[in-house]
ModelCIF file with pLDDT and N, C-alpha, C, O atoms, coordinates in Angstrom:
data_MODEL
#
_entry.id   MODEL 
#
_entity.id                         1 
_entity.type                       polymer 
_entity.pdbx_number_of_molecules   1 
#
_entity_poly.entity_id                      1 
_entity_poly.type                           'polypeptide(L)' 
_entity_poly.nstd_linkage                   no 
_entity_poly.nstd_monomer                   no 
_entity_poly.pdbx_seq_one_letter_code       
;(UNK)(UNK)(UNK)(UNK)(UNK)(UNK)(UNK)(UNK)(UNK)(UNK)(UNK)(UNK)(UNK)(UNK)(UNK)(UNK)
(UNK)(UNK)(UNK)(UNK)(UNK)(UNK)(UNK)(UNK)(UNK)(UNK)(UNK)(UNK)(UNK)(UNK)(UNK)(UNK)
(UNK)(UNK)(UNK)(UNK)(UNK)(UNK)(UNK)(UNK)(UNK)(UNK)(UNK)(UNK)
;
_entity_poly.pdbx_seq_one_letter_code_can   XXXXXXXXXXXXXXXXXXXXXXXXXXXXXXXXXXXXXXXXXXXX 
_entity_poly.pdbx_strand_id                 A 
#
loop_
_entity_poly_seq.entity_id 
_entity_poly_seq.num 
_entity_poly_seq.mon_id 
_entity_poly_seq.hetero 
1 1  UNK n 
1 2  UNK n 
1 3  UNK n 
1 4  UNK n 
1 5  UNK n 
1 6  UNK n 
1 7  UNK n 
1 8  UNK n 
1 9  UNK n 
1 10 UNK n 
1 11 UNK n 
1 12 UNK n 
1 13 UNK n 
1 14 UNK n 
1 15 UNK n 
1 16 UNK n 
1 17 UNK n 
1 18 UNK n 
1 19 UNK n 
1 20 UNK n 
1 21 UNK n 
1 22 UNK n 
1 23 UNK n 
1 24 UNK n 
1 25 UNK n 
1 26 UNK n 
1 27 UNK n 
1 28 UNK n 
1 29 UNK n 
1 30 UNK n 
1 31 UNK n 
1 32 UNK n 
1 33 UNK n 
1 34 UNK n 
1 35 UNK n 
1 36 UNK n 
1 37 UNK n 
1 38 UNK n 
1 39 UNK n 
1 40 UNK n 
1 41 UNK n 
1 42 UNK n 
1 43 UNK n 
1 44 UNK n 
#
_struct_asym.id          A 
_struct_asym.entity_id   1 
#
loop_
_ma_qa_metric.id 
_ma_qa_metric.mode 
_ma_qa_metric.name 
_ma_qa_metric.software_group_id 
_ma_qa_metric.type 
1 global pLDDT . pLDDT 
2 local  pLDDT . pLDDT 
#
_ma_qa_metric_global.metric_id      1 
_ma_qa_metric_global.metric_value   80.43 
_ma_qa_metric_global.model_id       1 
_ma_qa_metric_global.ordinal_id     1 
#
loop_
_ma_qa_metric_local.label_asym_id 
_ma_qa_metric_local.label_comp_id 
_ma_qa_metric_local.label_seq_id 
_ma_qa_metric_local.metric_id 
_ma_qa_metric_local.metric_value 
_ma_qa_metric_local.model_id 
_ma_qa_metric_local.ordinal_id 
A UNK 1  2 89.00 1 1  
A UNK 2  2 85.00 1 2  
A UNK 3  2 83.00 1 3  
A UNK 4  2 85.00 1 4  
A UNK 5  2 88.00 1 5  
A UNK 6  2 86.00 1 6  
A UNK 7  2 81.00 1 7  
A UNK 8  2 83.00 1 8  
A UNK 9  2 84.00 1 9  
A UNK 10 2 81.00 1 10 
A UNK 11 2 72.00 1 11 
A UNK 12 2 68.00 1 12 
A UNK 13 2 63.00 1 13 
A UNK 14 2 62.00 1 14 
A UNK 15 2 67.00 1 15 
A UNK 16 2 69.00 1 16 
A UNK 17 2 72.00 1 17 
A UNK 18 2 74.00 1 18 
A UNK 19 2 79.00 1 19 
A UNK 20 2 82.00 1 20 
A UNK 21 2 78.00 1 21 
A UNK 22 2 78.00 1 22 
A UNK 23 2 84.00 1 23 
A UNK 24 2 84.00 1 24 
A UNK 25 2 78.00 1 25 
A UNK 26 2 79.00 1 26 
A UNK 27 2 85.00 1 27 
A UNK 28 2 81.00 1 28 
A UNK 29 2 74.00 1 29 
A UNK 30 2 78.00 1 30 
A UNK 31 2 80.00 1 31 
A UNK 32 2 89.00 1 32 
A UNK 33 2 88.00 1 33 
A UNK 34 2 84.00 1 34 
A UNK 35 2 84.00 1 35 
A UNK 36 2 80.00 1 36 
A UNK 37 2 81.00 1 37 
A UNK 38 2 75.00 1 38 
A UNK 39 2 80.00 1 39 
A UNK 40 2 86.00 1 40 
A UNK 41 2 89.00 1 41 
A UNK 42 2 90.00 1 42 
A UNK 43 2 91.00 1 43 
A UNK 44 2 90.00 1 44 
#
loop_
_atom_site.group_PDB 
_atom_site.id 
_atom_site.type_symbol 
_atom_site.label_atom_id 
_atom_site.label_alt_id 
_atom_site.label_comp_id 
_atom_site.label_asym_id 
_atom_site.label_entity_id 
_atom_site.label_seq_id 
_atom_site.pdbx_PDB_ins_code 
_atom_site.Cartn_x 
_atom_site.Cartn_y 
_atom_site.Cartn_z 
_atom_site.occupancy 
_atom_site.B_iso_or_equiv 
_atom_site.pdbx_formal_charge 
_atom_site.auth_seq_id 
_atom_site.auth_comp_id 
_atom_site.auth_asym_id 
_atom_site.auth_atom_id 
_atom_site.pdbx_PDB_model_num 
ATOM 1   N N  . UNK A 1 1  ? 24.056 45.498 39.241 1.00 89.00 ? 1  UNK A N  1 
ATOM 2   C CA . UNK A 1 1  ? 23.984 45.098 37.837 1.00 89.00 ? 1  UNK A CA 1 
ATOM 3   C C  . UNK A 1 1  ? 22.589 44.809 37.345 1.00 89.00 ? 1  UNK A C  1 
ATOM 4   O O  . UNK A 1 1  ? 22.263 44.739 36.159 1.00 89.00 ? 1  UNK A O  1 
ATOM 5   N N  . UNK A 1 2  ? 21.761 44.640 38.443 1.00 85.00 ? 2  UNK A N  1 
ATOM 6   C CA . UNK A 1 2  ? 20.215 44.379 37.959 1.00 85.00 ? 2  UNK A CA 1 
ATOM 7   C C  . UNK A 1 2  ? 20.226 42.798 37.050 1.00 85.00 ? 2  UNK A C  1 
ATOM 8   O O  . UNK A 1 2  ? 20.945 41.809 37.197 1.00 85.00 ? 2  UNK A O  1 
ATOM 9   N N  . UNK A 1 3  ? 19.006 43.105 36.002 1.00 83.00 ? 3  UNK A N  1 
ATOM 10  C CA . UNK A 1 3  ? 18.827 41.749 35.105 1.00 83.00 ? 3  UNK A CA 1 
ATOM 11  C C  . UNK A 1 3  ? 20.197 41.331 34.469 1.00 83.00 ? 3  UNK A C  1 
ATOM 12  O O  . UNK A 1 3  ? 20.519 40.173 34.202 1.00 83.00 ? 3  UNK A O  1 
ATOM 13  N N  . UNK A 1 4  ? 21.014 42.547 34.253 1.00 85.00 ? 4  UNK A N  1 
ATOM 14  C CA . UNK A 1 4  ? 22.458 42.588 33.225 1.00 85.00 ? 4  UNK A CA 1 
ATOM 15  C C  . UNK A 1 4  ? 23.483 41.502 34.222 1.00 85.00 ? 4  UNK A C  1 
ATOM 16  O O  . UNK A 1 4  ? 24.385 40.922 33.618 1.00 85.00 ? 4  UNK A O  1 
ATOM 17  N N  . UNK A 1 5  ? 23.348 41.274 35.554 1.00 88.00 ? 5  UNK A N  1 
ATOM 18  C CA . UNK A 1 5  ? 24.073 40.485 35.997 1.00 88.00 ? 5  UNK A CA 1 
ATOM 19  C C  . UNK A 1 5  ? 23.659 39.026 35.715 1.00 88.00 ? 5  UNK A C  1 
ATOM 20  O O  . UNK A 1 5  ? 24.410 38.199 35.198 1.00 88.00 ? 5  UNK A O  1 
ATOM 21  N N  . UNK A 1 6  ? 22.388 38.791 36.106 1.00 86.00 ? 6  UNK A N  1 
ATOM 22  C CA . UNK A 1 6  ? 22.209 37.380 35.918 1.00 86.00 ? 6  UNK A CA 1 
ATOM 23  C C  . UNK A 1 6  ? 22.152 37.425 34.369 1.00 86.00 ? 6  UNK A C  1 
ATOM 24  O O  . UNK A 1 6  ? 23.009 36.608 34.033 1.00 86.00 ? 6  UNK A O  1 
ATOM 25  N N  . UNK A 1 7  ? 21.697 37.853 33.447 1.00 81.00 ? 7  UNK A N  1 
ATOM 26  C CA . UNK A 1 7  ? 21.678 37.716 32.309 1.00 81.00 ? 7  UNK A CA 1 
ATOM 27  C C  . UNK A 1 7  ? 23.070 37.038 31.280 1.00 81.00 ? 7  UNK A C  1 
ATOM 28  O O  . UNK A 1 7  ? 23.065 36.350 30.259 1.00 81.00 ? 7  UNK A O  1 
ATOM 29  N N  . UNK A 1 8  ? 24.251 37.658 32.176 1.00 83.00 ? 8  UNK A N  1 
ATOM 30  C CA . UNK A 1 8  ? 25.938 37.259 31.744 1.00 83.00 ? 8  UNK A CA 1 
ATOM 31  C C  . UNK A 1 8  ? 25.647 35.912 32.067 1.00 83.00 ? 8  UNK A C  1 
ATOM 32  O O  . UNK A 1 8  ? 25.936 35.036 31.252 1.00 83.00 ? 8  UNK A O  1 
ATOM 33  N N  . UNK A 1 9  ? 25.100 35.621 33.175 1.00 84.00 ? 9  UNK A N  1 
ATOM 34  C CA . UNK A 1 9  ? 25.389 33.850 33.915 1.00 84.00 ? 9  UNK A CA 1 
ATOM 35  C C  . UNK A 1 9  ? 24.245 32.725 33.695 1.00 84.00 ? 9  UNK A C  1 
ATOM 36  O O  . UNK A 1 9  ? 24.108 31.538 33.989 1.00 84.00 ? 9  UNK A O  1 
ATOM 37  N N  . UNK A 1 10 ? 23.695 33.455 33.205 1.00 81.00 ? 10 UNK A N  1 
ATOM 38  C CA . UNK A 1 10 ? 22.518 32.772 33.088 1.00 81.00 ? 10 UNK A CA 1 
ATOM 39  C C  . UNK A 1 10 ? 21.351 32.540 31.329 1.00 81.00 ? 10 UNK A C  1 
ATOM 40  O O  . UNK A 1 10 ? 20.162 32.838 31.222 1.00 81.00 ? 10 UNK A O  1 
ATOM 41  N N  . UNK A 1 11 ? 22.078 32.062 30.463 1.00 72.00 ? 11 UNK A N  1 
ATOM 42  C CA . UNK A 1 11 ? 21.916 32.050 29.229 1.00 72.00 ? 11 UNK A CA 1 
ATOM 43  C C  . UNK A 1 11 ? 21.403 31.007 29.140 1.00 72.00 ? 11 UNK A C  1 
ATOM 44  O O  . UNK A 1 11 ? 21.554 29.954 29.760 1.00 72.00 ? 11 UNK A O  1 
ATOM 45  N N  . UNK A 1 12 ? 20.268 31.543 27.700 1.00 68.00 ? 12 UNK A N  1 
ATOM 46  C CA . UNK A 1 12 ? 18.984 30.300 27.515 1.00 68.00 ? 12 UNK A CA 1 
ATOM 47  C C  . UNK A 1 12 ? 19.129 30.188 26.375 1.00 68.00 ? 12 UNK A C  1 
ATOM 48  O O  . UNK A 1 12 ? 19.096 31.280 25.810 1.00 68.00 ? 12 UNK A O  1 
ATOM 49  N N  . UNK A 1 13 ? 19.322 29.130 25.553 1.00 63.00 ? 13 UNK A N  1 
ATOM 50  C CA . UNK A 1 13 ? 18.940 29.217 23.904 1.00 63.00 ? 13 UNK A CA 1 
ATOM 51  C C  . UNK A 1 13 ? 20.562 29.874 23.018 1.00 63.00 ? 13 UNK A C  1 
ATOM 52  O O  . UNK A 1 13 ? 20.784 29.623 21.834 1.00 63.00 ? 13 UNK A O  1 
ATOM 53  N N  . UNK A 1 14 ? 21.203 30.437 23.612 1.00 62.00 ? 14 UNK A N  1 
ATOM 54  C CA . UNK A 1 14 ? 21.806 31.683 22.788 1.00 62.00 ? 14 UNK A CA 1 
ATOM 55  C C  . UNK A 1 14 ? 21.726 32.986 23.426 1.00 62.00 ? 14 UNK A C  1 
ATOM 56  O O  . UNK A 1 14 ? 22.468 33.903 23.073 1.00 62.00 ? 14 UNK A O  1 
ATOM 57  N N  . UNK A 1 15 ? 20.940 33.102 24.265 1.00 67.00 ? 15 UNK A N  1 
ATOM 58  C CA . UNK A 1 15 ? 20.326 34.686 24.428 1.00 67.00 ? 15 UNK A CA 1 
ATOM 59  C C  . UNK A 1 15 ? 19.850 34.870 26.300 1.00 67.00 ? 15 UNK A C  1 
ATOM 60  O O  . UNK A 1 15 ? 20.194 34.170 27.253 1.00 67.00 ? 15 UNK A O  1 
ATOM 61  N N  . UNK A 1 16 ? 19.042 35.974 26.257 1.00 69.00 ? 16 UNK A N  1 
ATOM 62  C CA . UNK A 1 16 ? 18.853 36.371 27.444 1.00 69.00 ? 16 UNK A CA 1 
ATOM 63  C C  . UNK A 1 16 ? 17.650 35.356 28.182 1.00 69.00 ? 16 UNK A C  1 
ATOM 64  O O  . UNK A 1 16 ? 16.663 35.161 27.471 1.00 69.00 ? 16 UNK A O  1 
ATOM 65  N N  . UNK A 1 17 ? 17.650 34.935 29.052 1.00 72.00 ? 17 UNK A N  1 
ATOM 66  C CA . UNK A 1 17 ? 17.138 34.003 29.397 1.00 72.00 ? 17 UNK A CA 1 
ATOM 67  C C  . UNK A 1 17 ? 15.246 34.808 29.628 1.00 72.00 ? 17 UNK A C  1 
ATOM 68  O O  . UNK A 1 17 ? 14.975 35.986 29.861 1.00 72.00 ? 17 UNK A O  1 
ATOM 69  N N  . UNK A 1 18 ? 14.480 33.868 29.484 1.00 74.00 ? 18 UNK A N  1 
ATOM 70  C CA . UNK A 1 18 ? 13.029 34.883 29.668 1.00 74.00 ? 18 UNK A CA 1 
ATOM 71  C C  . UNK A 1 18 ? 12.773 34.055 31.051 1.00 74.00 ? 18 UNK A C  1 
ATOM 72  O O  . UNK A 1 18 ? 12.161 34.769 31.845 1.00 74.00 ? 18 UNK A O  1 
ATOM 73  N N  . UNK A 1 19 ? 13.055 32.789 31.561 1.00 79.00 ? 19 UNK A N  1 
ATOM 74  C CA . UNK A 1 19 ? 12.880 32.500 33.164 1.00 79.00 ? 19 UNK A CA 1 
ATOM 75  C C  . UNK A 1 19 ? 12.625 33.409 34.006 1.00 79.00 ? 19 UNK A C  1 
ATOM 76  O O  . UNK A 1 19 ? 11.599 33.465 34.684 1.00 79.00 ? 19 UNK A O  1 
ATOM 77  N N  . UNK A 1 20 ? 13.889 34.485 34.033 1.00 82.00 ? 20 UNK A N  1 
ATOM 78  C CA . UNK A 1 20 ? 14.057 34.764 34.799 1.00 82.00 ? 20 UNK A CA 1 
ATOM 79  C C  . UNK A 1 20 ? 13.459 35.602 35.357 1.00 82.00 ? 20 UNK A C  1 
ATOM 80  O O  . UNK A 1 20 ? 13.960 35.761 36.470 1.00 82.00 ? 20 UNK A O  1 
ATOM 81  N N  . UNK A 1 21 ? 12.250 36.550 35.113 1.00 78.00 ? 21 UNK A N  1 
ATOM 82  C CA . UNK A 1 21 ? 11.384 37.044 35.449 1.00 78.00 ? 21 UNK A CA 1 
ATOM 83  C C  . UNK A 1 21 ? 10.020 36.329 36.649 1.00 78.00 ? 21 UNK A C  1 
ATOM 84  O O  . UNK A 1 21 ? 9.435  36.620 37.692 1.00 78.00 ? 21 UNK A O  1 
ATOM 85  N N  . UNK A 1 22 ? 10.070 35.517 35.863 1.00 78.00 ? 22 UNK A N  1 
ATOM 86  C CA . UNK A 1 22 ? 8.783  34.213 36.397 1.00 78.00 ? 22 UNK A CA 1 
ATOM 87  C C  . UNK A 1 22 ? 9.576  33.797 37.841 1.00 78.00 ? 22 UNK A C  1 
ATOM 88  O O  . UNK A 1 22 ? 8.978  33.825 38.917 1.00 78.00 ? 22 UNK A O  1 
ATOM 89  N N  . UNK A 1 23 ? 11.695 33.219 37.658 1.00 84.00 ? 23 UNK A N  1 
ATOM 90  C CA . UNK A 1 23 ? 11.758 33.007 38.882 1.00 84.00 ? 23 UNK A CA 1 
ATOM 91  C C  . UNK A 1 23 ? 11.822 33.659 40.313 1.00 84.00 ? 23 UNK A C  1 
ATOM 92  O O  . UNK A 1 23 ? 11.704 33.120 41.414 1.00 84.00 ? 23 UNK A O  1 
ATOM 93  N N  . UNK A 1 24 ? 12.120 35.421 39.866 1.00 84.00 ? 24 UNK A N  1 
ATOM 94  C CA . UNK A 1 24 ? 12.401 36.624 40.612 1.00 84.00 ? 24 UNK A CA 1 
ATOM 95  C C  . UNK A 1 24 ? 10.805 36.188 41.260 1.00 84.00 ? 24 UNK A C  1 
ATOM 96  O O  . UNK A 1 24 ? 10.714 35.703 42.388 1.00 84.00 ? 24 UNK A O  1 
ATOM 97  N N  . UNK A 1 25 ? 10.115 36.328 40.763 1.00 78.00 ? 25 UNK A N  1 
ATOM 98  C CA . UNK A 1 25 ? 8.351  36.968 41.532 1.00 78.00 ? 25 UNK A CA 1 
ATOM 99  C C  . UNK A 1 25 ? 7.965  35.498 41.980 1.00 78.00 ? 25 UNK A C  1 
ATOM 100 O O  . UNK A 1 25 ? 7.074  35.451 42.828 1.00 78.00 ? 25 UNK A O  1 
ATOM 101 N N  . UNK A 1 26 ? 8.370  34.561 41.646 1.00 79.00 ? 26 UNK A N  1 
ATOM 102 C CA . UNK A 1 26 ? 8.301  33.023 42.845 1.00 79.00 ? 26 UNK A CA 1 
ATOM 103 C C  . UNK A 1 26 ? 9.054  33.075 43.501 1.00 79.00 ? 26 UNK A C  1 
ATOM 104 O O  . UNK A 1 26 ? 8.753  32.859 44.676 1.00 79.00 ? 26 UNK A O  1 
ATOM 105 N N  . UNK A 1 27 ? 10.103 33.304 43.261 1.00 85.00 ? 27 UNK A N  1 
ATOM 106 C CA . UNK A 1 27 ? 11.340 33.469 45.149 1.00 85.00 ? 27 UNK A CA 1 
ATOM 107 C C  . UNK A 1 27 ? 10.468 34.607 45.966 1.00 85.00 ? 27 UNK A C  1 
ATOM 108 O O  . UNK A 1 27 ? 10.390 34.495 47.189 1.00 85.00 ? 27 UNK A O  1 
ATOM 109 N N  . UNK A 1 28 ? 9.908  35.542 45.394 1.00 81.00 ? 28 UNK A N  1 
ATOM 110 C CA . UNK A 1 28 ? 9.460  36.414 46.197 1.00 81.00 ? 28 UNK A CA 1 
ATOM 111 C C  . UNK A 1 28 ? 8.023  36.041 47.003 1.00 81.00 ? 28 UNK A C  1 
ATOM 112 O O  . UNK A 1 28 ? 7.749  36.231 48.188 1.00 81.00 ? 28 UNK A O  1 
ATOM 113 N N  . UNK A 1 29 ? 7.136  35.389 45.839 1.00 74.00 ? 29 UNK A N  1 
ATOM 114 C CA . UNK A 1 29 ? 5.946  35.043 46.333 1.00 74.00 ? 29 UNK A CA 1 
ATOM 115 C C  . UNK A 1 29 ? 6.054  34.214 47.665 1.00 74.00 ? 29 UNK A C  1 
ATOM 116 O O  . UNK A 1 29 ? 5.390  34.325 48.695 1.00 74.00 ? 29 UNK A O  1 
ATOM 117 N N  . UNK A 1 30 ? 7.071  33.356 47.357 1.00 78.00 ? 30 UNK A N  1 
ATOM 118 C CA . UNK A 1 30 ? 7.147  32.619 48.177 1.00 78.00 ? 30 UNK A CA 1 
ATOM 119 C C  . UNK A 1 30 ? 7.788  32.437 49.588 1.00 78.00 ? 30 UNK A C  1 
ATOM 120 O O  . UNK A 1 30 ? 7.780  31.455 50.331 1.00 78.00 ? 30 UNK A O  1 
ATOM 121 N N  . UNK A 1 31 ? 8.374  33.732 49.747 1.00 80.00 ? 31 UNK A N  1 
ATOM 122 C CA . UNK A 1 31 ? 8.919  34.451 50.614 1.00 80.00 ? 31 UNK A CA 1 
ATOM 123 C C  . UNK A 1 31 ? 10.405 33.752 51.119 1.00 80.00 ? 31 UNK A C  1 
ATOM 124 O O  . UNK A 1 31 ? 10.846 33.368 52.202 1.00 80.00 ? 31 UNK A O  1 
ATOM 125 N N  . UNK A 1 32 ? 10.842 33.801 49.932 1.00 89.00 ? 32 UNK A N  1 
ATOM 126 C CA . UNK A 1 32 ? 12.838 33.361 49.562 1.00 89.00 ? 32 UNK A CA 1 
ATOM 127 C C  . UNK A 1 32 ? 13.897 34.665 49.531 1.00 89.00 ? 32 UNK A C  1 
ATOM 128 O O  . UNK A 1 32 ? 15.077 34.819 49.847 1.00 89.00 ? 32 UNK A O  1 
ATOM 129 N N  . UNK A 1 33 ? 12.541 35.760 48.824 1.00 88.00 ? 33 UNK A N  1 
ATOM 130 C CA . UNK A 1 33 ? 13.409 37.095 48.899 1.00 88.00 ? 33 UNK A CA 1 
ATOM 131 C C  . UNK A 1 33 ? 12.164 37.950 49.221 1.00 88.00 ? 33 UNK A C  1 
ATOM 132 O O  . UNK A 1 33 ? 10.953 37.735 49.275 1.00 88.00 ? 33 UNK A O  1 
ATOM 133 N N  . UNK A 1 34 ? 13.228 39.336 49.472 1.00 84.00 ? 34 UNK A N  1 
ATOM 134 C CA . UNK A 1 34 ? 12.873 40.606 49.547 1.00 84.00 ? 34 UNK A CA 1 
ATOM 135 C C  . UNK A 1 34 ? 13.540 41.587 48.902 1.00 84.00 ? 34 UNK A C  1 
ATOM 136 O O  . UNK A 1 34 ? 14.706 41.431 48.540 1.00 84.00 ? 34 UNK A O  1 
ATOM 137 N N  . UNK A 1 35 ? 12.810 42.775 48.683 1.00 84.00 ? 35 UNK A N  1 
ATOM 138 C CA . UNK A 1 35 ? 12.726 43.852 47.973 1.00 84.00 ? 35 UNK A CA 1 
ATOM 139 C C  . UNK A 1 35 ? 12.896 43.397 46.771 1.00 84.00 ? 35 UNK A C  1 
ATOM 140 O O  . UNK A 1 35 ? 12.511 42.278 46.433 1.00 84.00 ? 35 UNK A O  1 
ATOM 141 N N  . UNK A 1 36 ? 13.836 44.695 45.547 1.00 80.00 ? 36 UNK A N  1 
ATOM 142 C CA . UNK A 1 36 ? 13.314 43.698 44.163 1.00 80.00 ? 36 UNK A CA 1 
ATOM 143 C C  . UNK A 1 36 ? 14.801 44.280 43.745 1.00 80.00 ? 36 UNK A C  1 
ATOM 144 O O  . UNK A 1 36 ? 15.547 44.617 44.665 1.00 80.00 ? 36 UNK A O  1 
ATOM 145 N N  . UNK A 1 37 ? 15.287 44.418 42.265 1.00 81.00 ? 37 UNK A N  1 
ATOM 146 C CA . UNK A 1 37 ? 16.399 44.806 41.644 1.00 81.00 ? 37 UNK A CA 1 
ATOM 147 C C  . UNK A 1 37 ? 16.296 45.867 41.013 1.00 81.00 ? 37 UNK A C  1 
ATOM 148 O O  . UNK A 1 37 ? 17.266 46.485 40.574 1.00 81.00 ? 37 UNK A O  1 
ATOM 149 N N  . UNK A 1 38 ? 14.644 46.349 40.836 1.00 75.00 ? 38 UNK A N  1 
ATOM 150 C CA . UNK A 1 38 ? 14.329 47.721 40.653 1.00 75.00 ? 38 UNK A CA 1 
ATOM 151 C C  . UNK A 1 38 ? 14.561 48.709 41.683 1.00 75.00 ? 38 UNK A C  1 
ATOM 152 O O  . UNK A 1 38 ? 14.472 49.918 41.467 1.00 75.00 ? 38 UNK A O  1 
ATOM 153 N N  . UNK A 1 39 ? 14.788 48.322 42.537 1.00 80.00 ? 39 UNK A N  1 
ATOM 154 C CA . UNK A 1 39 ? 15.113 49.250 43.730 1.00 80.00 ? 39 UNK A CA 1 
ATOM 155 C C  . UNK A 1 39 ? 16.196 49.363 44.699 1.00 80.00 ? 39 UNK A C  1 
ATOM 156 O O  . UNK A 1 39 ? 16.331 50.164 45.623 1.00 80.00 ? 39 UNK A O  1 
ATOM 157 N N  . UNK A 1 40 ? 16.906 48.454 44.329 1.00 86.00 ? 40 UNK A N  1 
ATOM 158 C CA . UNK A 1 40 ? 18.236 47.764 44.527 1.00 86.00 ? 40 UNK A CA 1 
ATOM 159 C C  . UNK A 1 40 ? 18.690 46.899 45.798 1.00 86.00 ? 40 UNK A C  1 
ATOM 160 O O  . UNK A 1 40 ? 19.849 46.708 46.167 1.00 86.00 ? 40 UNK A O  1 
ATOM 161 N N  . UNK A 1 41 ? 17.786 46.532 46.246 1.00 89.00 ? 41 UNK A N  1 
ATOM 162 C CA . UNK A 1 41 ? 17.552 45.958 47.477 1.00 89.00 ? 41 UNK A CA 1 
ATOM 163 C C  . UNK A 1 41 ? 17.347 44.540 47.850 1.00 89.00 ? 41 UNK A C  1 
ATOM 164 O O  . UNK A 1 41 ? 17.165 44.001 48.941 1.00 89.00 ? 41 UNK A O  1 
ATOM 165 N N  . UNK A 1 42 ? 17.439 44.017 46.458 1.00 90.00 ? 42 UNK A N  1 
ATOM 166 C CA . UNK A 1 42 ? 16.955 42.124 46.498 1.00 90.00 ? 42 UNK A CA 1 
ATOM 167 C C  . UNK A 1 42 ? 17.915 41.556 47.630 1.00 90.00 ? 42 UNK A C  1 
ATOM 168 O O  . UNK A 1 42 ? 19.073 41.889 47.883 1.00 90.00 ? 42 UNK A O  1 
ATOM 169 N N  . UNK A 1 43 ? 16.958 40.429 48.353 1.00 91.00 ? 43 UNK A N  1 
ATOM 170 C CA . UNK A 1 43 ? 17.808 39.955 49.140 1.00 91.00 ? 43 UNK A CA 1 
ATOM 171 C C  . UNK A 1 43 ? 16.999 38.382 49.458 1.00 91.00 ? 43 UNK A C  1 
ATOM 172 O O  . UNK A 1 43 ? 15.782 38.197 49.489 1.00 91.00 ? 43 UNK A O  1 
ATOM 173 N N  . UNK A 1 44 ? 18.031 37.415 49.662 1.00 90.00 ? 44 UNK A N  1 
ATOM 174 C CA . UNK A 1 44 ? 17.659 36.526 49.935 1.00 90.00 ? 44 UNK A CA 1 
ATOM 175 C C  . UNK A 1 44 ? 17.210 36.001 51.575 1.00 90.00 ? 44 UNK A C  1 
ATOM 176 O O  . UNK A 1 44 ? 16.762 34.869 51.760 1.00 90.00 ? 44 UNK A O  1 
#
């Protein structure tokens, strides 16, 4: 489902949440996940 999944569960304001970008690439930085949702491979 990509962003379209968390996006259903995860609502900011009314709308699509903008977090959630910022939190994808800190779980990653921080080495919480791997691969990404562009490639379909995210994993915790």
């Amino acid at each position: 489902g990509g962003e379209a999944f968390f996006a259903e569960r995860l609502i900011w304001k009314g709308k699509r949440d903008p977090r959630l970008d910022t939190a994808l690439s800190l779980l990653d930085r921080f080495g919480v996940t791997q691969g990404s949702l562009e490639t379909h491979n995210l994993s915790v």
